[in-house]
Protein backbone atom coordinates (compact mmCIF):
# COMPACT_ATOMS: atom_id res chain seq x y z
CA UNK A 1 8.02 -27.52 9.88
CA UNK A 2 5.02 -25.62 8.99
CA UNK A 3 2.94 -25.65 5.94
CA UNK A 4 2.12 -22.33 4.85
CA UNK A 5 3.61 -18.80 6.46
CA UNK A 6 1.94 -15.79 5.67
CA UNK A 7 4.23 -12.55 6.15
CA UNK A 8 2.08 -9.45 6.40
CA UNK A 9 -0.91 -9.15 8.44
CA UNK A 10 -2.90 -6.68 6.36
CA UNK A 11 -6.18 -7.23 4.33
CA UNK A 12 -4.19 -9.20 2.30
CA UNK A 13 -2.37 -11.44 4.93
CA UNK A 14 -5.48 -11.85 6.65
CA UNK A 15 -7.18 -13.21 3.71
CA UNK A 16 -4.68 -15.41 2.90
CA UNK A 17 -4.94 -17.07 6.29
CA UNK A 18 -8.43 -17.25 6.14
CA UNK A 19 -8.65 -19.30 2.95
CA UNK A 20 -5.59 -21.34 3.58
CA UNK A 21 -7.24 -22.62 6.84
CA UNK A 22 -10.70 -23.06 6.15
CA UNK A 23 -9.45 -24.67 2.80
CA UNK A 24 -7.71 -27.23 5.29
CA UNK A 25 -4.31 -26.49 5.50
CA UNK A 26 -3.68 -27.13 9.19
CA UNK A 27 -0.38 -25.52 9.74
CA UNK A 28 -0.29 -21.80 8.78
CA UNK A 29 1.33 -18.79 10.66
CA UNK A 30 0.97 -15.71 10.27
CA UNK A 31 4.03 -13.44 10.79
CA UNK A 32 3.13 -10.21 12.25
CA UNK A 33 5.42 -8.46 15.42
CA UNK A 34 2.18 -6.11 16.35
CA UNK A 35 -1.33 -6.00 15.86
CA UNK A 36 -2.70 -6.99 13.08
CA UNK A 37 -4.91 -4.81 10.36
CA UNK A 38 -2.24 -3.39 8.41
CA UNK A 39 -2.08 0.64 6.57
CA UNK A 40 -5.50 0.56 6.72
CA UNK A 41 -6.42 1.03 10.41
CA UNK A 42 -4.87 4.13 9.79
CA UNK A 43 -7.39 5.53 7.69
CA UNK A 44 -10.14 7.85 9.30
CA UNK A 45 -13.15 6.73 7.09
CA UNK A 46 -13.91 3.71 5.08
CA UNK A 47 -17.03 4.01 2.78
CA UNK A 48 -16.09 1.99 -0.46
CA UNK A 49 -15.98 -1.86 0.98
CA UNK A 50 -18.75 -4.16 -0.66
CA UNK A 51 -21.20 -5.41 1.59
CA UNK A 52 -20.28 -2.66 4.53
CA UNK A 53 -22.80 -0.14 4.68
CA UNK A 54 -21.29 2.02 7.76
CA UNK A 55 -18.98 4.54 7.60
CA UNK A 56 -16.24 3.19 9.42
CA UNK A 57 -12.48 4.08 10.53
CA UNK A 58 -9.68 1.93 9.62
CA UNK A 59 -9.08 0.27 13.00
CA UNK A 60 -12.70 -0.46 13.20
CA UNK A 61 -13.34 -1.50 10.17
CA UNK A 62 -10.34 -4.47 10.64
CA UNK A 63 -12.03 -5.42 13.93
CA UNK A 64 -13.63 -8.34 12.89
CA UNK A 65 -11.05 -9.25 10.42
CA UNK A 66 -9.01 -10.51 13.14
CA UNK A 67 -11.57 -12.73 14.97
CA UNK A 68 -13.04 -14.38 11.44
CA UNK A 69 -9.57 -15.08 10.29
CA UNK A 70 -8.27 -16.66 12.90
CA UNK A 71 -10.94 -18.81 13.48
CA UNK A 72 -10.34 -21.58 11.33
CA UNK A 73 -6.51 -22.14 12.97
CA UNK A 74 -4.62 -19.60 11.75
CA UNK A 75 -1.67 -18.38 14.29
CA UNK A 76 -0.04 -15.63 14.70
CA UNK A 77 3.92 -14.84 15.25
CA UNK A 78 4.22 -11.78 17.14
CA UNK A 79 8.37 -11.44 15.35
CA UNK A 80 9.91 -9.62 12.95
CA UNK A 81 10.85 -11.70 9.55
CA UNK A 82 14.14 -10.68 8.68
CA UNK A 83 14.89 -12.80 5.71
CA UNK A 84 13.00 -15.87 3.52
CA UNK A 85 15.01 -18.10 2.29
CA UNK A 86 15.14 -21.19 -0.31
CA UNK A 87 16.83 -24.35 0.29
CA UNK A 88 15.67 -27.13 -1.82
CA UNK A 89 12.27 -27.33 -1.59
CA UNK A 90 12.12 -25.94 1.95
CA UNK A 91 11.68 -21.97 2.83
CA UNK A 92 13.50 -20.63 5.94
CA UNK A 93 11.80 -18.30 7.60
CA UNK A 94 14.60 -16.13 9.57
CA UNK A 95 13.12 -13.72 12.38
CA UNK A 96 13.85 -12.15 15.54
CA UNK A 97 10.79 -11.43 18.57
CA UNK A 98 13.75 -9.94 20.50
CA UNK A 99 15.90 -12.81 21.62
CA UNK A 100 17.38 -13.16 18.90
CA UNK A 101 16.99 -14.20 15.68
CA UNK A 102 15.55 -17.77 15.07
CA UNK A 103 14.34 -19.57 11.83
CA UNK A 104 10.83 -21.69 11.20
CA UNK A 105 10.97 -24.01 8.33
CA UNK A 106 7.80 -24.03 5.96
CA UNK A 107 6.42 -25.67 2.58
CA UNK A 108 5.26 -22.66 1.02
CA UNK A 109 5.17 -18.51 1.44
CA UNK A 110 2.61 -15.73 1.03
CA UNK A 111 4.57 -12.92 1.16
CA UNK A 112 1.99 -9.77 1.99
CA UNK A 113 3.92 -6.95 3.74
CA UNK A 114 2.58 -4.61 1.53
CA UNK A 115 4.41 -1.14 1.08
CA UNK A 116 3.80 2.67 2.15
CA UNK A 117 3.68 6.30 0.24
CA UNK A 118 6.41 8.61 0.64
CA UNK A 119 6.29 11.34 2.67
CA UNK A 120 6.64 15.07 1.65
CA UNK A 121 8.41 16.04 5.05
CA UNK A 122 6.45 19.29 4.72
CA UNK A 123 5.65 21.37 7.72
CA UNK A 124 2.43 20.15 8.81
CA UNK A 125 2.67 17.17 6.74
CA UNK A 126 2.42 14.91 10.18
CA UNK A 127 -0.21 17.13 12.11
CA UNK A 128 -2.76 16.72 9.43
CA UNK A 129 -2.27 13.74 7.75
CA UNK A 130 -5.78 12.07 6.94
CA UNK A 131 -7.38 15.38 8.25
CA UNK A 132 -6.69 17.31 4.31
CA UNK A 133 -3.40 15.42 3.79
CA UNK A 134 -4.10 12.24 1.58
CA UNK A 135 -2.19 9.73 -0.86
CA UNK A 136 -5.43 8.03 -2.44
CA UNK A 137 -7.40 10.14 -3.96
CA UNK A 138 -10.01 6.76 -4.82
CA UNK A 139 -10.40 6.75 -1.25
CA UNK A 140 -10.91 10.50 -0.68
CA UNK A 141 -11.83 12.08 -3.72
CA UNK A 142 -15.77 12.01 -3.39
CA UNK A 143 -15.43 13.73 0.79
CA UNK A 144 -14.27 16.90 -1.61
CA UNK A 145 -16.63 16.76 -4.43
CA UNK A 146 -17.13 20.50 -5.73
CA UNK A 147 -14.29 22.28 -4.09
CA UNK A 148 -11.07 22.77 -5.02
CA UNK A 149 -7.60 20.55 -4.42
CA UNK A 150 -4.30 20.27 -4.53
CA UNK A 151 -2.20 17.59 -6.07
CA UNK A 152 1.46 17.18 -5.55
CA UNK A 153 4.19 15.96 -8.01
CA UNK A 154 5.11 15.13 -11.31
CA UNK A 155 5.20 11.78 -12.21
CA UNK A 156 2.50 9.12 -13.41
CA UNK A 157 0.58 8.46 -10.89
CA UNK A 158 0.32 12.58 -9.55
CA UNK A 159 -0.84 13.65 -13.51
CA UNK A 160 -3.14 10.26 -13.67
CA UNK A 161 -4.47 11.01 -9.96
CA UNK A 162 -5.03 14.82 -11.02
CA UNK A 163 -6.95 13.94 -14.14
CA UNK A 164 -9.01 11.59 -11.64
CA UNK A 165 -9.47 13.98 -9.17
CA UNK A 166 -11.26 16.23 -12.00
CA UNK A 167 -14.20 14.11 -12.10
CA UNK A 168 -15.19 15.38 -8.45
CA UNK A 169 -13.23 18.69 -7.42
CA UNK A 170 -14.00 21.67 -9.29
CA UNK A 171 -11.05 22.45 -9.69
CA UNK A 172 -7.29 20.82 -9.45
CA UNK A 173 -4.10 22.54 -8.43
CA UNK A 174 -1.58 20.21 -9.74
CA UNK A 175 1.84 21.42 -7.37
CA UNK A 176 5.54 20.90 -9.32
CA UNK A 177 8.87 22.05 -8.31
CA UNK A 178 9.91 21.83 -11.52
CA UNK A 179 8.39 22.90 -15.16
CA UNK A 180 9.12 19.48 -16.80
CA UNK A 181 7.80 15.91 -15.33
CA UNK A 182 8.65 12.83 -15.03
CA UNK A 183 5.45 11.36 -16.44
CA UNK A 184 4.99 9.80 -20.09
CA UNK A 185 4.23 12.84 -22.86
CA UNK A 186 1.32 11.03 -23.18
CA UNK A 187 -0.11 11.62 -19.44
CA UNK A 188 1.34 15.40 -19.82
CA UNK A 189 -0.90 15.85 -22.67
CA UNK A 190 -3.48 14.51 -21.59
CA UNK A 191 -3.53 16.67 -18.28
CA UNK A 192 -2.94 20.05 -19.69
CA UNK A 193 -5.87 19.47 -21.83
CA UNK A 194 -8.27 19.34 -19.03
CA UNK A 195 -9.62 22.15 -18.38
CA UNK A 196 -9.90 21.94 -14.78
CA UNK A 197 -6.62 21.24 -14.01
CA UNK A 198 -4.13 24.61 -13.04
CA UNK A 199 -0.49 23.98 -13.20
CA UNK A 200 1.75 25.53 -10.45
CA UNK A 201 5.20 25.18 -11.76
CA UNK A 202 7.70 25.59 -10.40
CA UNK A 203 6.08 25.66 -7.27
CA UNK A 204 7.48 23.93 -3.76
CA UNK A 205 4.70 23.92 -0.78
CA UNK A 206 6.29 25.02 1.88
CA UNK A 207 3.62 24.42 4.89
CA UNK A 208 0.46 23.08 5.55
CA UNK A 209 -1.73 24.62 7.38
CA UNK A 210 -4.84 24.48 9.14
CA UNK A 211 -7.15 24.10 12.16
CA UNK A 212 -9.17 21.23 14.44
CA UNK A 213 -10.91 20.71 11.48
CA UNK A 214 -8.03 20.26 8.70
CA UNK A 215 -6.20 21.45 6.02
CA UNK A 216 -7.08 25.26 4.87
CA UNK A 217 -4.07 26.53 2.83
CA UNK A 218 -0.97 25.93 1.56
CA UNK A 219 1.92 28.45 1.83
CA UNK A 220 3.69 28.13 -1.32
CA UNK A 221 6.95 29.37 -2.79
CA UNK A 222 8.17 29.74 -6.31
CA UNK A 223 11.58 28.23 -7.10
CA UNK A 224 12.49 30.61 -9.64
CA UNK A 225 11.39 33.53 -7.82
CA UNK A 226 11.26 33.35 -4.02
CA UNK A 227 8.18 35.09 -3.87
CA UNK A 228 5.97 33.35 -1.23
CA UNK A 229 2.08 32.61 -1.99
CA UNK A 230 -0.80 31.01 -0.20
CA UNK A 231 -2.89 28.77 -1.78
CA UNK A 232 -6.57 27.82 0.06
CA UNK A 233 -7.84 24.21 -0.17
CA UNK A 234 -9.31 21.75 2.13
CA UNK A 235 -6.67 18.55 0.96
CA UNK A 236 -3.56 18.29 -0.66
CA UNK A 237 -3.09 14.49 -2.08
CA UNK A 238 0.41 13.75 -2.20
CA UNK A 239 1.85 11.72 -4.98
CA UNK A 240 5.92 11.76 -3.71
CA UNK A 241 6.34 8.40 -4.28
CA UNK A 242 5.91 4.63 -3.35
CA UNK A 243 8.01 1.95 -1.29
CA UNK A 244 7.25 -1.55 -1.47
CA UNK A 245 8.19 -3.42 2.20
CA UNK A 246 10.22 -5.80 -0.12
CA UNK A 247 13.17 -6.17 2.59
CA UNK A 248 13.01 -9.47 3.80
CA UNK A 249 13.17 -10.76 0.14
CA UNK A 250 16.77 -9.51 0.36
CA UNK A 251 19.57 -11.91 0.54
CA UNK A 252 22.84 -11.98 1.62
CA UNK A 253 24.56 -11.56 -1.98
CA UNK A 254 22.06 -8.43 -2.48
CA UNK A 255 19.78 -10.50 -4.69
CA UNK A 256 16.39 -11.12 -4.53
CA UNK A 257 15.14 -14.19 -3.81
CA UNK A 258 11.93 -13.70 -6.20
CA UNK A 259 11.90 -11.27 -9.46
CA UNK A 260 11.16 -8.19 -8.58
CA UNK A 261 10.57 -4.95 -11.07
CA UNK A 262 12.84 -1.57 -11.09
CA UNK A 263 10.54 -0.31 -8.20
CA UNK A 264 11.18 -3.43 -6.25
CA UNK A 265 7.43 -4.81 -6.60
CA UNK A 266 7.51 -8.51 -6.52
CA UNK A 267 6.29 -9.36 -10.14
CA UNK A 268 3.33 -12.51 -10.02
CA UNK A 269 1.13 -13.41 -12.95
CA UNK A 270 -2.79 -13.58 -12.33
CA UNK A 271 -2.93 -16.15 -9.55
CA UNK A 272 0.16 -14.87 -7.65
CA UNK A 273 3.12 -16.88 -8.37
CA UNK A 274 6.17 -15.57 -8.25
CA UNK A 275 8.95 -17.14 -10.26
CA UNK A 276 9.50 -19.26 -7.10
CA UNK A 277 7.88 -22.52 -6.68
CA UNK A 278 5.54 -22.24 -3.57
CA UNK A 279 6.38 -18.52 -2.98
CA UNK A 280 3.23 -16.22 -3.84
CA UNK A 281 3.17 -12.50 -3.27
CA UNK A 282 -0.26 -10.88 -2.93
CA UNK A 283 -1.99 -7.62 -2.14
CA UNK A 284 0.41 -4.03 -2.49
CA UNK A 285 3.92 -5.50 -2.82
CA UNK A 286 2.93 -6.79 -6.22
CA UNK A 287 3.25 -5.13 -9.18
CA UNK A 288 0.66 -3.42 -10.58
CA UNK A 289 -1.48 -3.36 -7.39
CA UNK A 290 -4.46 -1.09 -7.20
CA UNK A 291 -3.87 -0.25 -3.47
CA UNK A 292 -7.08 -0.75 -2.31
CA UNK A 293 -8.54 -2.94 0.65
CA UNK A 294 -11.00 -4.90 -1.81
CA UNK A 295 -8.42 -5.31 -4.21
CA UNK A 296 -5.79 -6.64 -1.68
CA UNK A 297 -7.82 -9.35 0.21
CA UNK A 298 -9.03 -10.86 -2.96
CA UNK A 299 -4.97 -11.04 -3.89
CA UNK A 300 -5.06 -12.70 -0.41
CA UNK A 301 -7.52 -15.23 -1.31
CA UNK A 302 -5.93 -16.03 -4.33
CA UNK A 303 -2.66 -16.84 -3.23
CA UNK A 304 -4.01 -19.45 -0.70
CA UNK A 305 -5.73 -21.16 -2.97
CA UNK A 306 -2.54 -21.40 -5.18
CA UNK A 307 -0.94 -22.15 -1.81
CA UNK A 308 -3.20 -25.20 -1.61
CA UNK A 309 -2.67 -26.28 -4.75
CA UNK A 310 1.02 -26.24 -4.46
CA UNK A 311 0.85 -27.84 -1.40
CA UNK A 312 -1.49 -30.84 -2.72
CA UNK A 313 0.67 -31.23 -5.96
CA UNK A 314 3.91 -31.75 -3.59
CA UNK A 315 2.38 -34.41 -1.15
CA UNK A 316 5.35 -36.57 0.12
């Protein structure tokens, strides 16, 4: 039996391993089937971590993560976790590195698998995404500060991320299929009074396009017309949607082992806990989660310090 397993080998899992060992837990794995770095080494430029200086991309930015975390103990699980599980006071850890599925014991969880932003499934959507196609505009707002954007959907977080996006771009296209939105009245308001934000409703985008370089237009169509447009911008930040990797919380009866909310984030208070005795939940599978490296690997450190705790207070 182990003492801690970490699920997720992102900023947040990586953290969490970190901490737990050099804290002095002995026995923590980390469950990861590939490398580990998480939705970050996808990223072409990272300019906003404290402390790093250097514009750096995603995979080289989590370089180092690897060798500091793992060298206080930490191990890694190259499988894929299928299911946790509670019996007693004991978590089951079910998972499968392709012979089969086999289960590891262990005293406490950090669950960080994290989650990932819908996709349009737009023409072009694939050949330029992270070269004009974006879903954080706090990572990629200030690369288009004085030009013009594009901003697609209608709920919360596109009118909230438009509104942001105001405070660099000249000016924001805010893209709607439809001429109502999802988002509170409220946020509605509060974006149609900005001055620098243009509403295209109803408006679908029908291809991205672009050269080597990136995005340059979007070829638009109007629902209630037909009539096809083109719209010129260096980035369209899509706001489609969120999915939390929440799967192996699943169990057999369709519950969830942990409370989740209606989007299926894991809910924690401040230091992590879960309803769950000894299962924390850290970095963007919790709710509220800001979505953002610096954000996530202090979650990370938090819940092994909890982990620690829980594991000193239940001492046999």
């Amino acid at each position: 039996m182990i003492d801690l397993a970490i699920i997720g080998g992102g900023p947040a899992g990586l953290s969490a391993g970190l901490y737990a060992t050099r804290g002095g837990v002995k026995n923590v794995h980390l469950f990861e089937k590939g490398m580990p770095g998480g939705q970050i080494t996808g990223s072409s430029e990272i300019e906003n971590y404290p402390g790093v200086k250097e514009i750096k991309s995603g995979m080289d930015f989590m370089e180092p993560w690897q060798e500091q975390c793992f060298r206080f103990g930490l191990k890694q699980v190259m499988s894929d976790v299928v299911r946790v599980e509670k019996d007693g006071d004991i978590f089951k850890i079910i998972h499968n590195q392709g012979k089969g599925e086999e289960t590891t014991e262990a005293k406490s969880v950090i669950v960080t698998t994290g989650g990932r932003p819908k996709k349009s499934n737009i023409k072009g959507e694939e050949e330029f995404w992270g070269k004009g196609v974006s879903t954080c505009a706090t990572c990629d707002a200030f690369f288009y500060k004085g030009k013009e954007v594009a901003v697609l959907g209608g709920g919360d977080t596109a009118l909230e991320e438009a509104i942001y996006l105001t405070k660099f771009a000249s000016k924001v296209h805010l893209i709607h299929r439809r001429n109502t939105f999802r988002a509170a009245p409220v946020t509605v308001e509060h974006a149609k009074s900005n001055e620098k934000i243009s509403f295209l409703t109803p408006y679908a985008v029908e291809e991205i396009c672009g050269d080597k370089m990136g995005v340059t237009k979007l070829k638009l169509k109007n629902i209630d017309s037909g009539s096809v447009s083109e719209l010129e911008v260096p980035v369209i930040f899509q706001f489609v949607g969120y999915e939390v990797n929440n799967q192996i919380l699943l169990q057999s009866d369709n519950s969830y082992l942990c409370d989740v909310d209606k989007y299926g984030s894991v809910i924690v208070d401040l230091k992590m806990h879960t309803n769950v005795a000894g299962l924390f939940a850290a970095g963007d599978i919790r709710i509220d989660a800001p979505k953002q490296v610096v954000c996530a690997a202090g979650d990370g450190a938090q819940a092994a310090l909890e982990a620690i705790a829980y594991l000193e207070a239940h001492k046999k």
